[in-house]
Protein backbone atom coordinates (compact mmCIF):
# COMPACT_ATOMS: atom_id res chain seq x y z
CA UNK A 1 -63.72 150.12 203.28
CA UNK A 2 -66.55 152.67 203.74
CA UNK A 3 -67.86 153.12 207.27
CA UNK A 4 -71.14 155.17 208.12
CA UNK A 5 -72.04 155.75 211.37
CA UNK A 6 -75.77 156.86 212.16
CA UNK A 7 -77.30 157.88 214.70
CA UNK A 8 -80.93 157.48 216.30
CA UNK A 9 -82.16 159.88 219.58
CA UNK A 10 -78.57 159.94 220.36
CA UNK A 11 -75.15 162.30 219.14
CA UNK A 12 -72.11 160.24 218.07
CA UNK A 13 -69.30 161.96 219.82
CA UNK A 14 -65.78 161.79 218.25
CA UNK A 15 -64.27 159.58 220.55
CA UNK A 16 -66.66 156.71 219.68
CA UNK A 17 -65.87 157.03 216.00
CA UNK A 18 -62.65 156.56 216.87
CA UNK A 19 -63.01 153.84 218.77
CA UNK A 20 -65.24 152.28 216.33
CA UNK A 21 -62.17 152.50 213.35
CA UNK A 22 -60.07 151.27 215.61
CA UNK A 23 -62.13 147.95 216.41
CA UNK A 24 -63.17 147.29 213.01
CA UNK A 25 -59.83 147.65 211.71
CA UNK A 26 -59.39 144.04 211.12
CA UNK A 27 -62.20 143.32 209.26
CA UNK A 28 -60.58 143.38 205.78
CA UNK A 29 -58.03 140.84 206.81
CA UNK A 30 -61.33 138.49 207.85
CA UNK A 31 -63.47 139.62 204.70
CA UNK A 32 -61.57 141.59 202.33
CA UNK A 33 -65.14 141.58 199.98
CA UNK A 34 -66.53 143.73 202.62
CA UNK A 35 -66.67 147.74 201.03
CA UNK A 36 -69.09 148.99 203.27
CA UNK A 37 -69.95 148.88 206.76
CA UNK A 38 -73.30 150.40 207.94
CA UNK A 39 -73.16 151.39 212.25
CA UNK A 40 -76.26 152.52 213.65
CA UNK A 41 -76.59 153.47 217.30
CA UNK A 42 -79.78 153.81 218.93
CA UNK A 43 -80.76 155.05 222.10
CA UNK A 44 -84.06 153.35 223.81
CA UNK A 45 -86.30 154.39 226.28
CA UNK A 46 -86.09 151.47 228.21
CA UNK A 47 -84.86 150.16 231.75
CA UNK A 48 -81.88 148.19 231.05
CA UNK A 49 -79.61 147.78 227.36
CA UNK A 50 -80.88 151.38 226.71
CA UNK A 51 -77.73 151.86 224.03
CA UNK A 52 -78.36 149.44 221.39
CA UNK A 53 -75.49 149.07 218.75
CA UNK A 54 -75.89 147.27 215.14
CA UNK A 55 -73.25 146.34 212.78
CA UNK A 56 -74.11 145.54 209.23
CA UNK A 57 -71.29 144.42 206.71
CA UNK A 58 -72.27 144.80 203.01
CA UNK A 59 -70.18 142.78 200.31
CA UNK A 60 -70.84 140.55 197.68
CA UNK A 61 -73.44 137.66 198.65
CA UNK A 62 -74.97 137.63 202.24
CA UNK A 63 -74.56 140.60 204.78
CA UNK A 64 -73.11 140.01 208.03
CA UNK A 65 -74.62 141.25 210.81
CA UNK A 66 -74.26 141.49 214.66
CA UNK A 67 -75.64 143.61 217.64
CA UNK A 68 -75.65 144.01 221.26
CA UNK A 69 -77.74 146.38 224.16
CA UNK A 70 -76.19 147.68 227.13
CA UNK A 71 -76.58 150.85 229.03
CA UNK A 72 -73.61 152.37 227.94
CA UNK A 73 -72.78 152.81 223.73
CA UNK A 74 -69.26 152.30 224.43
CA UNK A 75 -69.80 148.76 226.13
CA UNK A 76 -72.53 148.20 223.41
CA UNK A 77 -70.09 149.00 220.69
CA UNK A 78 -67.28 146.39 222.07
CA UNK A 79 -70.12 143.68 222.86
CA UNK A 80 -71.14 144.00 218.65
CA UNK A 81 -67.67 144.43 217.61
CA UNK A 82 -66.88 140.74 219.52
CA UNK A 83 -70.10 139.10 217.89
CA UNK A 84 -68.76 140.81 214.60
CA UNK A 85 -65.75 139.40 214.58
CA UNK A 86 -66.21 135.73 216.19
CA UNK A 87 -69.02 135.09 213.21
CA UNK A 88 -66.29 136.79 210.94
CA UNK A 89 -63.36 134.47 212.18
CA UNK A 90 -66.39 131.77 212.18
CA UNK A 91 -66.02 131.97 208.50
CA UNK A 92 -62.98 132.75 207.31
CA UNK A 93 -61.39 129.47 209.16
CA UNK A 94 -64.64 127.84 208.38
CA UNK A 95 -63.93 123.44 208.26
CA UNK A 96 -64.91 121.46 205.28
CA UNK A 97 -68.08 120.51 205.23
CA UNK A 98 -68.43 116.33 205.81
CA UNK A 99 -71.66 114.79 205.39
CA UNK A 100 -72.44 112.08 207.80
CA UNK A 101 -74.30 108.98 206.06
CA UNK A 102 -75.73 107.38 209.21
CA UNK A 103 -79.52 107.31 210.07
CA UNK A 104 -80.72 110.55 209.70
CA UNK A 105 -82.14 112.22 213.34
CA UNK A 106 -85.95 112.08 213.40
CA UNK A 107 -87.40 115.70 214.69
CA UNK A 108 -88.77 113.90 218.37
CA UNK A 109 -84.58 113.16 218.78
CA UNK A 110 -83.62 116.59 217.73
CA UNK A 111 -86.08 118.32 219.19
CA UNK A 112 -84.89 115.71 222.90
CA UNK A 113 -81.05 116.38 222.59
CA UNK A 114 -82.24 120.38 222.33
CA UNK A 115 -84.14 120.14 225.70
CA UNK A 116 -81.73 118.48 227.34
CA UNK A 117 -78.76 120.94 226.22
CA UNK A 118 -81.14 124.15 227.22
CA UNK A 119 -81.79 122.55 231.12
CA UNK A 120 -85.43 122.23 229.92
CA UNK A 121 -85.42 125.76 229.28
CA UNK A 122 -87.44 127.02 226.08
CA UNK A 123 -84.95 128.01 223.31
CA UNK A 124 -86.53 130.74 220.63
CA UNK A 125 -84.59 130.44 217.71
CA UNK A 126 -83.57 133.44 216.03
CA UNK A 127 -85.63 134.66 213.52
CA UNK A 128 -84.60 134.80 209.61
CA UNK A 129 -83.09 138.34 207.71
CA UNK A 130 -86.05 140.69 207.46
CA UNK A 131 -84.61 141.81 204.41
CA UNK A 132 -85.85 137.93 202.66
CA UNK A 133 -89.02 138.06 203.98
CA UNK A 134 -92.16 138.29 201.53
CA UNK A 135 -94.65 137.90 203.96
CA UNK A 136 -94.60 138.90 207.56
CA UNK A 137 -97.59 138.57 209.84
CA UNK A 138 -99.28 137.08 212.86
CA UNK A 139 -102.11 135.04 212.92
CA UNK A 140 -104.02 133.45 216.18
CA UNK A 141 -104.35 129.60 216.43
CA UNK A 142 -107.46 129.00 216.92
CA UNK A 143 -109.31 130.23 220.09
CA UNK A 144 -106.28 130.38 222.39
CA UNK A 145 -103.75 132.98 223.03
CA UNK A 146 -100.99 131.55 221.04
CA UNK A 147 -99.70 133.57 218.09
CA UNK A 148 -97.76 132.43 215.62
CA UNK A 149 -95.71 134.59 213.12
CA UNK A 150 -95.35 133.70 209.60
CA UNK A 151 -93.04 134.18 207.34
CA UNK A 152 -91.96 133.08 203.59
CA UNK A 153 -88.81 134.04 201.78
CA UNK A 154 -87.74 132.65 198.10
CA UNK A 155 -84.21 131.36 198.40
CA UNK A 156 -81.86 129.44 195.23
CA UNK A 157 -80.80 125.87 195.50
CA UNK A 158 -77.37 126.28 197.81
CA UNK A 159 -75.36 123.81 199.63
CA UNK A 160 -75.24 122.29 202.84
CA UNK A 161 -71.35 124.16 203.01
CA UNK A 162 -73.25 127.15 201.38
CA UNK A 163 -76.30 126.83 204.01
CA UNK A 164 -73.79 126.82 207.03
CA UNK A 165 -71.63 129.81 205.95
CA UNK A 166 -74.83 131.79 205.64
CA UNK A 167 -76.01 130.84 208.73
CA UNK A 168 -72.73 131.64 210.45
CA UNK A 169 -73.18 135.36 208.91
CA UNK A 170 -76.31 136.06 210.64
CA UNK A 171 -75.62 134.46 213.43
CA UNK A 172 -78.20 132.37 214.11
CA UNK A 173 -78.81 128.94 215.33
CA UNK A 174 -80.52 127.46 212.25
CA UNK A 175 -80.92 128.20 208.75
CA UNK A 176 -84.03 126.68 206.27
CA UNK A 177 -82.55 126.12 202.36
CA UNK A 178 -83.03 124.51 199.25
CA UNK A 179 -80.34 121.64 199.66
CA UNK A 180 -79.22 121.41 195.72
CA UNK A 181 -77.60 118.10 196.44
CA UNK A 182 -81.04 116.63 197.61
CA UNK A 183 -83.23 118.81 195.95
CA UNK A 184 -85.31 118.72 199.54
CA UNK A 185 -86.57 121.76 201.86
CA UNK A 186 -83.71 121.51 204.64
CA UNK A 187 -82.91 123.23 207.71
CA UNK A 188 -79.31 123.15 209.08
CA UNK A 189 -78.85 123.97 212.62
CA UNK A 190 -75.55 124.54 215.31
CA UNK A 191 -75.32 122.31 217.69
CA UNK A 192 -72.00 122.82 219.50
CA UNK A 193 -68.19 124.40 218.23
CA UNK A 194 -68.05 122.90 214.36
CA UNK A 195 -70.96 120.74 215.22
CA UNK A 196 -73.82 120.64 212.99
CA UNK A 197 -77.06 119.11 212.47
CA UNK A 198 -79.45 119.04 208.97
CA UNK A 199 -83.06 117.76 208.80
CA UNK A 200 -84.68 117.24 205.11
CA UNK A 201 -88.18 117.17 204.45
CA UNK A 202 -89.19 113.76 202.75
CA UNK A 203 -92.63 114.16 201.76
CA UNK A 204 -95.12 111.52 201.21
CA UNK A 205 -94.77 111.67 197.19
CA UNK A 206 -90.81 111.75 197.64
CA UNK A 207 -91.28 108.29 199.45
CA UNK A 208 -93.69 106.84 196.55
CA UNK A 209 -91.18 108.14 193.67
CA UNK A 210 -87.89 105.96 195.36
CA UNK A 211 -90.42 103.20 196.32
């Protein structure tokens, strides 16, 4: 397994390679598909999480990715390592996926039981692999201040098991795919340990076609 370590505004000194072979020893054990592994420190003018550290695992199918800021590289480095290797263990012990066949959860309930888990507190999801996106931009809604950023990627019919792994790669808390089983826009999201959720989109001509 290949590692390159880059640099930006800062030197790499040889202990922190070191370290850095040392913690990502186990990754071929968790994903023995992985042949590269791209590091890249960065050091930002800013007050706090000036030491930014991103880890990006190339094999074959989706990358897996994690990062951290703190305002030493060192810390930063064992902080991404962690992430790394939870969303690596994530998968590799990863559950068989059951699908539940009770009411599906309108998006007022969803959107309810999120609240209430977040204290009231707004939760911004995190946002999809640059690398997909086709279109990236922001756009005003109508005469207030709100912006809204936009984004469309093409992705191949997957399943819901499929959906979830990916997810669990990136990290994030939802995922939007082309459920192959329904043949519907879907988005599958975490909701707590080997919890999930999954919303499809039932359009209006969907409902005519099974009525």
């Amino acid at each position: 397994m290949e590692i390159v370590v880059t640099g930006r505004h800062v030197q790499i000194p040889d202990r922190f390679r070191e370290q850095l072979d040392e913690r990502l020893a186990k990754v071929p054990s968790l994903a023995p598909k992985v042949h590269r592994v791209d590091v890249v420190v960065t050091h930002e003018k800013v007050a706090k999480g000036s030491e930014r550290v991103e880890i990006t695992c190339h094999a074959k199918g989706p990358v897996i990715r994690a990062e951290a800021s703190q305002d030493d590289k060192f810390a930063a480095l064992d902080a991404a390592v962690d992430k790394l290797m939870d969303r690596l263990r994530r998968v590799h012990d990863k559950r068989r996926v059951s699908r539940g066949r009770r009411l599906p959860e309108s998006v007022a309930q969803a959107t309810a039981r999120v609240d209430a888990s977040s204290n009231g507190s707004v939760v911004e999801p995190a946002e999809p692999p640059a690398e997909t996106s086709d279109l990236d931009r922001f756009g005003a809604v109508g005469n207030s201040p709100i912006e809204v950023r936009e984004k469309v990627h093409s992705a191949a019919p997957m399943t819901l098991e499929e959906a979830i792994n990916q997810m669990e790669l990136v990290g994030h808390d939802f995922f939007l795919f082309h459920d192959s089983e329904t043949d519907r826009p879907s988005v599958v999201y975490r909701r707590r340990g080997w919890s999930y959720g999954v919303l499809h989109l039932e359009t209006e001509t969907d409902i005519a076609a099974t009525g």
